[in-house]
Protein backbone atom coordinates (compact mmCIF):
# COMPACT_ATOMS: atom_id res chain seq x y z
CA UNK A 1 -3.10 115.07 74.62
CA UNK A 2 -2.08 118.86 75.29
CA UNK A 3 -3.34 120.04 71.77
CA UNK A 4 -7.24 120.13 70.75
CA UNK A 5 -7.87 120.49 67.08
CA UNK A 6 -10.26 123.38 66.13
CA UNK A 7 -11.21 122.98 62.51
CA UNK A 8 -13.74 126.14 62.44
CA UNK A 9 -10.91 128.58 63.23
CA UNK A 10 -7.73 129.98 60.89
CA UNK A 11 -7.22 129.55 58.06
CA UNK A 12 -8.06 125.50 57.57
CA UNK A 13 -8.43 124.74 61.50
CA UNK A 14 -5.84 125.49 64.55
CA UNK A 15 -4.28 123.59 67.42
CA UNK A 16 -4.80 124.88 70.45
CA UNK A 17 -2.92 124.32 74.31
CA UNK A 18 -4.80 123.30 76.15
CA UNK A 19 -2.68 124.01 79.11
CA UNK A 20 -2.69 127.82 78.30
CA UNK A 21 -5.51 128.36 76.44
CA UNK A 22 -3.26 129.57 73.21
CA UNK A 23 -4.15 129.04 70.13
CA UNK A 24 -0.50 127.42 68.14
CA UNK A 25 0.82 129.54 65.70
CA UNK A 26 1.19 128.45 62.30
CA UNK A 27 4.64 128.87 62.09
CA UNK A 28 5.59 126.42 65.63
CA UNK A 29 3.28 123.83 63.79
CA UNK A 30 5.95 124.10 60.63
CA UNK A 31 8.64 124.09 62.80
CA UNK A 32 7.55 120.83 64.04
CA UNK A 33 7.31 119.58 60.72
CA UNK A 34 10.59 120.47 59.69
CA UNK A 35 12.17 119.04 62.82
CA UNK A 36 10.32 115.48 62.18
CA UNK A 37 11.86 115.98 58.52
CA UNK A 38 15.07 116.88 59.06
CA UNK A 39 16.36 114.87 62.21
CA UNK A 40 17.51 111.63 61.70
CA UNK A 41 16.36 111.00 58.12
CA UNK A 42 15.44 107.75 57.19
CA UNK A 43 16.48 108.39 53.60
CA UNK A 44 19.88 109.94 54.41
CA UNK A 45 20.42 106.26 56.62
CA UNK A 46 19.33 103.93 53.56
CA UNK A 47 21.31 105.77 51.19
CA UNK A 48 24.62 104.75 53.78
CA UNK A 49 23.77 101.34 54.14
CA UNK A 50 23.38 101.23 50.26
CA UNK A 51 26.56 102.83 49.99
CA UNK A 52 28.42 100.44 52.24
CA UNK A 53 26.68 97.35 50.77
CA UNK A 54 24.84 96.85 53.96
CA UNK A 55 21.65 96.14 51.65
CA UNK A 56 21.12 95.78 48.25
CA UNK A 57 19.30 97.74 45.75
CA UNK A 58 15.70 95.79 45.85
CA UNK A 59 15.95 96.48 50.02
CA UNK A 60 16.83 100.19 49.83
CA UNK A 61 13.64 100.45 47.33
CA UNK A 62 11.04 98.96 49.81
CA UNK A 63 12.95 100.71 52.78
CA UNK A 64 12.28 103.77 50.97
CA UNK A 65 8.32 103.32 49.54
CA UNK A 66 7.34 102.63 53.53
CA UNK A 67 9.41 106.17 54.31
CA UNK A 68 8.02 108.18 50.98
CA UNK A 69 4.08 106.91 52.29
CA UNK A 70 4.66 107.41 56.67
CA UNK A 71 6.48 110.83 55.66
CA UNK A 72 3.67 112.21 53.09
CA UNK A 73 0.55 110.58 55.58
CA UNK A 74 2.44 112.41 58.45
CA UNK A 75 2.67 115.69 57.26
CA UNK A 76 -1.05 115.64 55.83
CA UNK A 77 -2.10 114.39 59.08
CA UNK A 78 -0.27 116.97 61.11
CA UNK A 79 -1.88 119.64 58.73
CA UNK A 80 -5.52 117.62 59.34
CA UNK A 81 -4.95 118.13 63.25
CA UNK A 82 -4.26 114.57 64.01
CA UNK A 83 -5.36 110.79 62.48
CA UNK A 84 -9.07 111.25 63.80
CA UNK A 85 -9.38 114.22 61.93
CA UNK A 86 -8.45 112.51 58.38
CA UNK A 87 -11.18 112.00 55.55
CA UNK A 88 -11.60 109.43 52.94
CA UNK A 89 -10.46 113.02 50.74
CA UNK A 90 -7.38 113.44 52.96
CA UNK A 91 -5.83 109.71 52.07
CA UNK A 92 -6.85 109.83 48.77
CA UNK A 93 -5.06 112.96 48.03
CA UNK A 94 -1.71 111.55 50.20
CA UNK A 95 -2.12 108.44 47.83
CA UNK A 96 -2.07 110.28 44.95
CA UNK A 97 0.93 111.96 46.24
CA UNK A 98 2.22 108.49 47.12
CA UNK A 99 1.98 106.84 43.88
CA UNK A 100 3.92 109.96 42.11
CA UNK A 101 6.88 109.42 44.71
CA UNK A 102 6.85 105.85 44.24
CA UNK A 103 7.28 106.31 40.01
CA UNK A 104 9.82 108.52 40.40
CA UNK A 105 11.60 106.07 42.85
CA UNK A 106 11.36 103.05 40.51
CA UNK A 107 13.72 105.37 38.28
CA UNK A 108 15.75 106.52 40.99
CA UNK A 109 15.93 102.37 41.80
CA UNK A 110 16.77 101.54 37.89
CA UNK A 111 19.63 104.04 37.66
CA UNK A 112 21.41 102.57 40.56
CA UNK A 113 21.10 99.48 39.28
CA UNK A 114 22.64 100.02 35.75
CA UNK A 115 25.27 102.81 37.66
CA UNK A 116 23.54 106.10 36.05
CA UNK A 117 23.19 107.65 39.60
CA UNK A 118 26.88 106.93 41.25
CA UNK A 119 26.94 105.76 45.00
CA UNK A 120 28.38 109.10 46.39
CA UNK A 121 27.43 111.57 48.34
CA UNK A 122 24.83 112.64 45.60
CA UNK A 123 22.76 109.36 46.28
CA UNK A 124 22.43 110.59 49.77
CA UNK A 125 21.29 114.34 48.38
CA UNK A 126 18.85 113.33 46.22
CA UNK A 127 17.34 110.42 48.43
CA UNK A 128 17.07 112.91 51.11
CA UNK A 129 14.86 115.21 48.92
CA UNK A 130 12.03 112.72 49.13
CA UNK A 131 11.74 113.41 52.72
CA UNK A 132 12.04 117.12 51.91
CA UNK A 133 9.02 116.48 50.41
CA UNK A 134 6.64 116.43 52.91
CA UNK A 135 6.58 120.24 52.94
CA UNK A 136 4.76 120.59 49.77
CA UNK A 137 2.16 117.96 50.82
CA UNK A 138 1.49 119.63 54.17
CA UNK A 139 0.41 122.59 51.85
CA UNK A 140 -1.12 120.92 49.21
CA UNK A 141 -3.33 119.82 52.06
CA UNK A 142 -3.71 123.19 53.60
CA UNK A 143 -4.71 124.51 50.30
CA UNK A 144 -7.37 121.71 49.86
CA UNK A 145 -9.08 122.41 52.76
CA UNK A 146 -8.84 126.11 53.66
CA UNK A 147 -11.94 127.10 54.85
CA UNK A 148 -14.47 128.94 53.17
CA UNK A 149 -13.96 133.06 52.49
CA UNK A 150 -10.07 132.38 52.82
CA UNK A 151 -9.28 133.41 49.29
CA UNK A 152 -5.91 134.76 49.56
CA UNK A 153 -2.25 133.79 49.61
CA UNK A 154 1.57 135.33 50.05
CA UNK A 155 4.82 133.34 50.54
CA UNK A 156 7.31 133.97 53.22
CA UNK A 157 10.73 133.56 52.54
CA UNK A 158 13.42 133.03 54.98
CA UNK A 159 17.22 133.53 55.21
CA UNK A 160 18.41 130.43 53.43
CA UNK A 161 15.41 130.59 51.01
CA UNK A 162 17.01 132.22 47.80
CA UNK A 163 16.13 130.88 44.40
CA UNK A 164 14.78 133.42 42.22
CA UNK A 165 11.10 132.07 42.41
CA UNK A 166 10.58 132.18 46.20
CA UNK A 167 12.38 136.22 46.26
CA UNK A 168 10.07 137.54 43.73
CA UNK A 169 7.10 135.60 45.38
CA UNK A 170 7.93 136.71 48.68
CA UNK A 171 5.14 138.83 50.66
CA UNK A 172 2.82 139.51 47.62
CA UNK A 173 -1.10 138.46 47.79
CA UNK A 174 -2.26 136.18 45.16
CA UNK A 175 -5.90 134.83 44.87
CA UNK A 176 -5.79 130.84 45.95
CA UNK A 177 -5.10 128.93 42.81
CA UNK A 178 -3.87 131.36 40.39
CA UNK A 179 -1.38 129.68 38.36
CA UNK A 180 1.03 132.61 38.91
CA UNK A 181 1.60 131.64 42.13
CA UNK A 182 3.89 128.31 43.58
CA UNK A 183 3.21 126.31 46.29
CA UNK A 184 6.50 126.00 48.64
CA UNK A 185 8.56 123.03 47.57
CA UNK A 186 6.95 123.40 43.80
CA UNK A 187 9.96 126.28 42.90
CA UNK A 188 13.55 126.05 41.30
CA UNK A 189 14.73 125.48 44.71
CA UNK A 190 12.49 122.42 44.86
CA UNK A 191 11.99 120.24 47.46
CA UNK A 192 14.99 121.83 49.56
CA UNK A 193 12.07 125.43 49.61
CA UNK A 194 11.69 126.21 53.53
CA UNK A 195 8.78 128.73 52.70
CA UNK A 196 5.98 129.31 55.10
CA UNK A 197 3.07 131.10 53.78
CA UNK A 198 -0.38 133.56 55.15
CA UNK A 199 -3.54 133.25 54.25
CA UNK A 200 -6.02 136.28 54.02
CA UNK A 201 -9.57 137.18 52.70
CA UNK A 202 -10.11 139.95 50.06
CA UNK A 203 -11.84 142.43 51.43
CA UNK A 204 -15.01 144.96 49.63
CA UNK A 205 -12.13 147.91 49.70
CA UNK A 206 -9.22 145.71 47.31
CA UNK A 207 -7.42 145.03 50.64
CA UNK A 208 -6.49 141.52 51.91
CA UNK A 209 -7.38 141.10 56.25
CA UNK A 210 -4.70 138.65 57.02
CA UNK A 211 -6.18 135.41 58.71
CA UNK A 212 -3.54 133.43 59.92
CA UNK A 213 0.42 134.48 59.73
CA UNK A 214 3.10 133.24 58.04
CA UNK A 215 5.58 134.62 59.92
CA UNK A 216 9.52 132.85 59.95
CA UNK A 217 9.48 129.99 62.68
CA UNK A 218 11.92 131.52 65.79
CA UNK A 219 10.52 135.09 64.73
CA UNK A 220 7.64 134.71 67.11
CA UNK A 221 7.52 134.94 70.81
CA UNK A 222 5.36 133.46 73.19
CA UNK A 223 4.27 130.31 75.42
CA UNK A 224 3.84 128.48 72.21
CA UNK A 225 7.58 128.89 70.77
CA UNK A 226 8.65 128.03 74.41
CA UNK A 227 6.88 125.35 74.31
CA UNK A 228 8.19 124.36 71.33
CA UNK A 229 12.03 124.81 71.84
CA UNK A 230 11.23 122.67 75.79
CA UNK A 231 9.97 119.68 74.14
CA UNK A 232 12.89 119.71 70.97
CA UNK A 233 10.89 118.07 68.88
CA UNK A 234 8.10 116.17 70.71
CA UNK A 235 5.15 118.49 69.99
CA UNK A 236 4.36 117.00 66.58
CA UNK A 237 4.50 113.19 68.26
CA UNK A 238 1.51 114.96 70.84
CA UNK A 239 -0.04 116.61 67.45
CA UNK A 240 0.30 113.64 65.26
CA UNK A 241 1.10 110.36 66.79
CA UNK A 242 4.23 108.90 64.03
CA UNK A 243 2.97 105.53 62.57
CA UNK A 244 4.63 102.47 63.29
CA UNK A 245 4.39 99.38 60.83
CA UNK A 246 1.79 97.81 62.28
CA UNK A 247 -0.30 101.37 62.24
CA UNK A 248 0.54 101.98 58.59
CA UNK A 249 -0.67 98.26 58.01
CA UNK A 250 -4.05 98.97 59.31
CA UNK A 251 -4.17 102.52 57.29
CA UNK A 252 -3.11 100.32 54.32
CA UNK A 253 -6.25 98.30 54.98
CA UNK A 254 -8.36 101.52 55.11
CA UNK A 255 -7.34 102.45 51.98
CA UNK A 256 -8.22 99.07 50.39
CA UNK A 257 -11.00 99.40 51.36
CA UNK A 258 -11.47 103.03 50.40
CA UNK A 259 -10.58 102.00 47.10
CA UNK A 260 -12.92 99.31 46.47
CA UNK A 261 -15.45 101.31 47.39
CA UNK A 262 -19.20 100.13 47.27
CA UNK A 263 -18.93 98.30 43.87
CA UNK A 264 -22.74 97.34 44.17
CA UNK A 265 -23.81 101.13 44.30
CA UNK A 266 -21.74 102.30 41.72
CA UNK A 267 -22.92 99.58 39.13
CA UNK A 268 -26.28 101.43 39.90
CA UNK A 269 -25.05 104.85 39.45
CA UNK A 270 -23.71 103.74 36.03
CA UNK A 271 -27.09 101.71 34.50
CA UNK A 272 -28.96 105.30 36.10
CA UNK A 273 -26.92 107.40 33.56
CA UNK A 274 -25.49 105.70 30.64
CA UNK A 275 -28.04 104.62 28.46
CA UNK A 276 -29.41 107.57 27.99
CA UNK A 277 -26.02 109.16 27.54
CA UNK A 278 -25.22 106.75 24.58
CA UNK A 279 -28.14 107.76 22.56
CA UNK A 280 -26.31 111.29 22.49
CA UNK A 281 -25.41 112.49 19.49
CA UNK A 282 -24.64 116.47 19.06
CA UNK A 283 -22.43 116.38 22.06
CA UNK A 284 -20.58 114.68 24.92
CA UNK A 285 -21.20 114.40 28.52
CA UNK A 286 -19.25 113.30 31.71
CA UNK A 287 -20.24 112.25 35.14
CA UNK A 288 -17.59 111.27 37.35
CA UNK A 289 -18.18 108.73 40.59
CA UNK A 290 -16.51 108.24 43.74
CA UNK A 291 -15.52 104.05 44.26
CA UNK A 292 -19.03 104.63 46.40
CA UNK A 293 -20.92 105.85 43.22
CA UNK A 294 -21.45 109.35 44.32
CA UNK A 295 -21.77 111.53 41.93
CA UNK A 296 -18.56 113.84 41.85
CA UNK A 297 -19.13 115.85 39.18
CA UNK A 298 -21.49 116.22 35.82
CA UNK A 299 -20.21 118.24 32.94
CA UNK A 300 -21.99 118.83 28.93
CA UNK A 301 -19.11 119.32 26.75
CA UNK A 302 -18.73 120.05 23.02
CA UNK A 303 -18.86 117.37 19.90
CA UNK A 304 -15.67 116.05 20.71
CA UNK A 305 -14.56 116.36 24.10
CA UNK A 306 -15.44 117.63 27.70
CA UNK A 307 -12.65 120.13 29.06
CA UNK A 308 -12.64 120.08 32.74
CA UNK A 309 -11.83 123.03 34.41
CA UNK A 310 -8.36 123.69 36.73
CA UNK A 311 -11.44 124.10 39.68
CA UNK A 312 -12.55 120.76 38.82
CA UNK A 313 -9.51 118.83 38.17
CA UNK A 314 -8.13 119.58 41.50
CA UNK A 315 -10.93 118.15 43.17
CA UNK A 316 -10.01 114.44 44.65
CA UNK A 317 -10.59 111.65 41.76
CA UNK A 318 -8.81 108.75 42.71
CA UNK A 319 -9.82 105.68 42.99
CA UNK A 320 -13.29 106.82 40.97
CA UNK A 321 -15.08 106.17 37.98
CA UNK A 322 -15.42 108.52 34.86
CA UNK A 323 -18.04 107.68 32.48
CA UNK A 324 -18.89 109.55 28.99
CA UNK A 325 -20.19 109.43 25.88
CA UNK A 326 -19.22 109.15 22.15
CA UNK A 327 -21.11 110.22 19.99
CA UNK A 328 -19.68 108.00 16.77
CA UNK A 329 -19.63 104.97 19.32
CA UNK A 330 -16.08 104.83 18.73
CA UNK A 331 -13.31 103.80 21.78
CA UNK A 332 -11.08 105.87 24.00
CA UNK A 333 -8.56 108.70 23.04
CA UNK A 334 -5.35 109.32 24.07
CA UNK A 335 -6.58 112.17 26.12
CA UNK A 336 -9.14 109.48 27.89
CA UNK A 337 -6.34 106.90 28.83
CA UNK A 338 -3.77 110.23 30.06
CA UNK A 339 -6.84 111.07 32.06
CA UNK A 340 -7.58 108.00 33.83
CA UNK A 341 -3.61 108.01 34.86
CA UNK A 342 -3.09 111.85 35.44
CA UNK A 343 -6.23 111.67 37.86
CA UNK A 344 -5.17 108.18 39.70
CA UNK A 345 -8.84 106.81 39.15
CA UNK A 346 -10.12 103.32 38.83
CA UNK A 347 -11.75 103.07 35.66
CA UNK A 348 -13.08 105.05 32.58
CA UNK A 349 -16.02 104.13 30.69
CA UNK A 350 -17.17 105.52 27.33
CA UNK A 351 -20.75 104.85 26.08
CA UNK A 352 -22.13 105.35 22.37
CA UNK A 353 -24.08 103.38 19.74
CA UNK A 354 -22.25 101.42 17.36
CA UNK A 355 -24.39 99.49 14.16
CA UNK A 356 -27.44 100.01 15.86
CA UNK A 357 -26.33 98.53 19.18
CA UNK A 358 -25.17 100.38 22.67
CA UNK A 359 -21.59 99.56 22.82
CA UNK A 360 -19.91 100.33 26.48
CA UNK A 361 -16.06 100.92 26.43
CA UNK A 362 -14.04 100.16 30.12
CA UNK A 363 -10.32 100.51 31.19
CA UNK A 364 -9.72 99.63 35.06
CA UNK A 365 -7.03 99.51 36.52
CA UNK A 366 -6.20 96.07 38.20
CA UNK A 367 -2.63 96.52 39.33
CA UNK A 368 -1.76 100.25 41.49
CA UNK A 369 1.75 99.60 39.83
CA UNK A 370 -0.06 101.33 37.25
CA UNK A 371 0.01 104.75 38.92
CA UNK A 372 3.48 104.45 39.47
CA UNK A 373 4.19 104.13 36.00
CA UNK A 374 1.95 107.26 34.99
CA UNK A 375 4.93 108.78 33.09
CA UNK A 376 4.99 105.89 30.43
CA UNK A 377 1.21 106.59 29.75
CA UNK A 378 1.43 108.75 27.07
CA UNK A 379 4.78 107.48 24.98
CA UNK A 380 3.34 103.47 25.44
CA UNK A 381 -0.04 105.04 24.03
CA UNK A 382 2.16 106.38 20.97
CA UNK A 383 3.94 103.07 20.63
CA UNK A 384 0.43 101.47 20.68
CA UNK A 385 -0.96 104.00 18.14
CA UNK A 386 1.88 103.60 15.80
CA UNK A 387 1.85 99.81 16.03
CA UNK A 388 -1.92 99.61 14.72
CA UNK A 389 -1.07 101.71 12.38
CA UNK A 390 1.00 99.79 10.41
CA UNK A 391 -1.37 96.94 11.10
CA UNK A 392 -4.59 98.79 9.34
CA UNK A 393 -2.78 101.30 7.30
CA UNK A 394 -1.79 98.64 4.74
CA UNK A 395 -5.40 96.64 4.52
CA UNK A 396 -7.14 100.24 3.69
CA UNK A 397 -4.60 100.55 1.01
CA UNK A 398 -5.14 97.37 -0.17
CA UNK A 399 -8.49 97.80 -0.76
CA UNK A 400 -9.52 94.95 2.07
CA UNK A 401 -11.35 97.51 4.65
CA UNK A 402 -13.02 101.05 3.83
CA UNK A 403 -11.85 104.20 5.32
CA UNK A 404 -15.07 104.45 7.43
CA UNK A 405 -14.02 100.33 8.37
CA UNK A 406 -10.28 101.49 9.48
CA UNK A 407 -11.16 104.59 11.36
CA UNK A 408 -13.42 102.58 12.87
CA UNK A 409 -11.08 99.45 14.31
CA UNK A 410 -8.18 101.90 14.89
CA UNK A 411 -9.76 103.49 18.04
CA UNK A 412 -10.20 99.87 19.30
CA UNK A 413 -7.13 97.83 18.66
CA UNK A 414 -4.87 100.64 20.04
CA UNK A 415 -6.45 99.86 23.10
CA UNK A 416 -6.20 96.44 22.83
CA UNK A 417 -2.49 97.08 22.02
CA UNK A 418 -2.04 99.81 24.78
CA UNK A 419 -2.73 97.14 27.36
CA UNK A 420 -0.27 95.12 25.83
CA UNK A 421 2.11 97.15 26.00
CA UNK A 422 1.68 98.24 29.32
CA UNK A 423 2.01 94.72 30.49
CA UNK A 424 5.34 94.14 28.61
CA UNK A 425 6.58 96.95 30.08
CA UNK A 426 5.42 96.02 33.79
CA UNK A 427 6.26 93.02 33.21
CA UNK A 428 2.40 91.61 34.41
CA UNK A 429 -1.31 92.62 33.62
CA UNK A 430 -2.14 96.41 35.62
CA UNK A 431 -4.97 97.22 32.85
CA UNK A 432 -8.12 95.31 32.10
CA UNK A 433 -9.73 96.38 28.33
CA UNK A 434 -13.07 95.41 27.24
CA UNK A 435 -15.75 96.13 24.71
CA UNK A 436 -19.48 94.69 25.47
CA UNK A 437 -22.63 95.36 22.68
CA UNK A 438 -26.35 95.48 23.96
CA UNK A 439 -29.29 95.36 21.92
């Protein structure tokens, strides 16, 4: 292999050639990536054969969901310095990206089918801007794992780059993760952004000391652009070999097995934490598990809620385990069940004490179709909500429960109904509700 992967050098590790001794400039590595994006799209191809009724809807789908995941694992890999480089962290983030892609391609899927989205050239347009999307996880991944003191940011624009987001972006310093700034691909122009960015360290004086460049790909000279422009294309097969079916069948059985985790050790982490937490009264608490039962994160929040910080939401959740307590013993809110889907985790577990007993709340997710349905979340919860509603509202009127009896069962049976309607909508079971009491 003529590139070694140095992950103690740029900005979040370097190639280098081996043959010259170079290291490979950040902007050859992104042309790479936009040559394995842009040539011979896979999307562009199904889209045709969809068109010309070489396939039917149900095969374009799957033909796309194996492109979305070997285009998103590719360009995180390529980012990583190669497959052996990639951490449990590294798949669970491309999953996460995964699972997003795949939701919005069930939609893309349903309007073909009832002839919202027209088979023109527009289904080859916007099918192609799923492979355009591989640009925004190669820096999502770059941001993830920049090394520590890199602290600073600036976008480089280039010719065809001209929506009004990437021009007033272009060439100023922002501090990693300020809000003000947009990662390429995550502008008006959307997926179709071809911005490279620099990273830089403040320095004591105000000033940023530029770390790695961001300049243009073809704007830099050099063995390494040579190199680049001799092989057409190849360099990112030597960086990254592509996966083939059989490859992304293995990875797939990695990441099973990623996400089952070490249920064993995480049963222990639990029992270590949670009775204790459901005697709390005055406020809540979370701790938050990888599937391994490491701890992730602890947090004290306030009487009714823990807020989680930007910092700590953008750490890598899925496939874990939140668990917190309620202080009036009561079931989850619709904050808890957004959070569980907005996060991509396993389960969520809420602890309190409920007519003198410890009562343990749990929502897992049994089905991953789940994630891919994240955008229902929050209007099923609101069907759910309403529906129990009009179940209790009418007995506390009656007289047949007490106020403190209805506010009491509400919290519950939405959940109850939740599931339920997150199965009719699915069209099988992807949530698993349950309610256990210990002396």
């Amino acid at each position: 292999m003529p590139f070694r992967w140095e992950p103690d050098t740029g900005a979040s590790g370097r190639y280098r050639d081996e043959r010259s001794g170079r290291f490979v400039s950040g902007a050859t590595v992104r042309r790479e990536l936009d040559r394995y994006l842009d040539a011979n799209d896979p999307a562009r191809s199904l889209a045709g054969a969809l068109r010309r009724r070489e396939i039917n809807v149900a095969d374009w789908e799957i033909g796309m969901r194996r492109h979305i995941k070997n285009t998103h694992l590719n360009a995180i890999a390529l980012e990583r310095g190669g497959w052996a480089n990639m951490r449990p962290s590294d798949y669970g983030r491309a999953g996460q990206i995964i699972r997003e892609q795949y939701g919005y391609l069930k939609r893309f899927a349903g309007q073909i089918a009832d002839g919202t989205q027209k088979l023109d050239g527009r289904l080859d347009v916007r099918a192609g801007l799923y492979t355009q999307a591989g640009r925004e996880s190669f820096y999502k991944s770059k941001h993830a794992n920049l090394r520590e003191g890199v602290d600073m940011v600036r976008s480089i624009r280039h010719a065809r780059d001209s929506c009004r987001e990437c021009i007033d972006l272009e060439g100023k310093w922002f501090r990693v993760g300020d809000p003000a700034y947009k990662l390429p691909g995550d502008r008006i122009c959307s997926k179709n952004c071809h911005c490279s960015e620099a990273y830089g360290r403040m320095t004591a004086d105000g000033g940023v000391e530029e770390i790695e460049s961001g300049a243009p790909p073809g704007s830099v000279g050099g063995r390494a652009v040579r190199l680049a422009e001799r092989t057409a294309g190849d360099d990112m097969a030597d960086m990254v070999d592509l996966l083939t079916d059989e490859e992304l069948a293995k990875l797939e059985a990695q990441r099973q097995k990623l996400m089952r985790g070490d249920p064993v050790a995480l049963a222990k982490a639990l029992k270590q934490v949670e009775p204790a937490m459901a005697r709390l009264k005055d406020y809540e608490v979370a701790y938050v598990f990888d599937s391994d039962g490491q701890l992730i994160l602890q947090k004290k929040g306030g009487a009714h809620e823990v807020a989680f910080t930007r910092e700590e939401l953008s750490s890598n959740w899925a496939w874990g385990t939140v668990t917190h307590n309620h202080p009036g013993g009561n079931s989850f809110s619709g904050d808890d069940v957004r959070l569980l889907a907005d996060r991509k985790m396993r389960s969520i577990r809420a602890v309190g004490i409920k007519n003198g007993r410890r009562v343990t709340y749990d929502l897992t997710v049994i089905d991953e179709e789940f994630y891919e349905n994240w955008y229902l979340v929050p209007f099923r919860y609101q069907l759910a909500n309403d529906d129990i509603y009009e179940e209790i509202g009418p007995l506390f009127r009656n007289g047949t429960i007490t106020e403190d009896e209805a506010n009491e069962l509400h919290p519950h049976r939405v959940m109850e109904r939740f599931v339920e309607r997150m199965t009719e909508t699915i069209g099988k079971p992807v949530l698993r509700y349950t309610r256990t009491f210990e002396e």
